[in-house]
Protein backbone atom coordinates (compact mmCIF):
# COMPACT_ATOMS: atom_id res chain seq x y z
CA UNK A 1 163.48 -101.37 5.28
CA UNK A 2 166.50 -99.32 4.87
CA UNK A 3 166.57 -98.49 8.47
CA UNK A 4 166.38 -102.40 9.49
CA UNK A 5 169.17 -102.91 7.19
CA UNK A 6 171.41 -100.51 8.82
CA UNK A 7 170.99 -101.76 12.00
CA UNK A 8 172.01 -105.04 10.91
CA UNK A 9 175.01 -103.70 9.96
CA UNK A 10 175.68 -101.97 12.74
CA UNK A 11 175.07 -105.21 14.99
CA UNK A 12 177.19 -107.21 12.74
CA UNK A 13 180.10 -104.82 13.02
CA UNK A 14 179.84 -104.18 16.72
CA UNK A 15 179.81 -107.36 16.78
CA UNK A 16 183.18 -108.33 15.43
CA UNK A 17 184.70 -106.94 18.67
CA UNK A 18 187.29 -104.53 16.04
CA UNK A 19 189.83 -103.29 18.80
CA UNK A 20 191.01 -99.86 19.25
CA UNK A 21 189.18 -96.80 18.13
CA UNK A 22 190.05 -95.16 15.03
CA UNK A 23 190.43 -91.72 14.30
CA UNK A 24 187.03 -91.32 12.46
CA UNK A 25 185.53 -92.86 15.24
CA UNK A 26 186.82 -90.08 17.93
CA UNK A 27 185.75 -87.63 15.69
CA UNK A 28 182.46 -88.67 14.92
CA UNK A 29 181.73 -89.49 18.96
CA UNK A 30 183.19 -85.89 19.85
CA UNK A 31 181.21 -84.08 17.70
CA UNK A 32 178.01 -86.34 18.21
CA UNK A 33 178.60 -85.21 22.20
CA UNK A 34 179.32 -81.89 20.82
CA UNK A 35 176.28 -81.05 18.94
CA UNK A 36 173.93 -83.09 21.22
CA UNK A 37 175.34 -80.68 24.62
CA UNK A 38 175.04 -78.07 22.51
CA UNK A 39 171.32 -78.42 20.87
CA UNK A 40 170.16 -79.52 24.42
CA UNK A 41 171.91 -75.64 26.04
CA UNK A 42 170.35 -74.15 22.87
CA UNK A 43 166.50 -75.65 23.45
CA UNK A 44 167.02 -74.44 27.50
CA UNK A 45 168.24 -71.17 26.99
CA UNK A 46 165.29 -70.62 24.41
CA UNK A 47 163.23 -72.23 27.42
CA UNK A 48 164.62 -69.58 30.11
CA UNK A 49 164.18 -66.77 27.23
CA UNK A 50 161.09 -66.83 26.42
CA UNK A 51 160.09 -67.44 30.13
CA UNK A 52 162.19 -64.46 31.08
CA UNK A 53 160.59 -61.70 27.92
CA UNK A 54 156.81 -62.58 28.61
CA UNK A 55 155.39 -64.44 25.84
CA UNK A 56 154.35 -67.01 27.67
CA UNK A 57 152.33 -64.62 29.92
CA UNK A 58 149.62 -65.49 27.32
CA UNK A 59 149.82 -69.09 27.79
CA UNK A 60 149.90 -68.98 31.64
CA UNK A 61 146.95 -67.00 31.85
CA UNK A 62 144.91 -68.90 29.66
CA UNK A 63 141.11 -68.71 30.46
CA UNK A 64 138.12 -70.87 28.11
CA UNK A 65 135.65 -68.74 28.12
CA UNK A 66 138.06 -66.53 25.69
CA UNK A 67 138.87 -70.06 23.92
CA UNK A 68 137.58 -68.77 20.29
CA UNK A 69 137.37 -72.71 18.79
């Protein structure tokens, strides 16, 4: 309910067509980008990492007849 609420909101003030950005605004977008590039560089270089040290060596040479379940 909350979340439907706050997306009313949102529509109703993008909406209103408010010109100009304001400074909150720039900051808030910039570090949205910010975090988002950096999270996303963060997850591949965990990717390449892991890849890289072996342990998924395990994974990739998975056979089920050792499947204990």
């Amino acid at each position: 309910m909350f979340a439907l609420a706050v997306a009313i909101l949102a529509i109703l003030l993008v909406s209103r067509n408010v010109e100009g950005w304001r400074p909150h605004m720039v900051i808030a977008t910039g570090l949205g980008v910010f975090l988002t590039v950096m999270l996303a560089g963060s997850l591949m270089l965990l990717i390449f990492f892991s890849s890289s040290t072996g342990y998924d060596d395990e994974v990739a040479h998975f056979q089920p007849e050792n499947d204990d379940s």
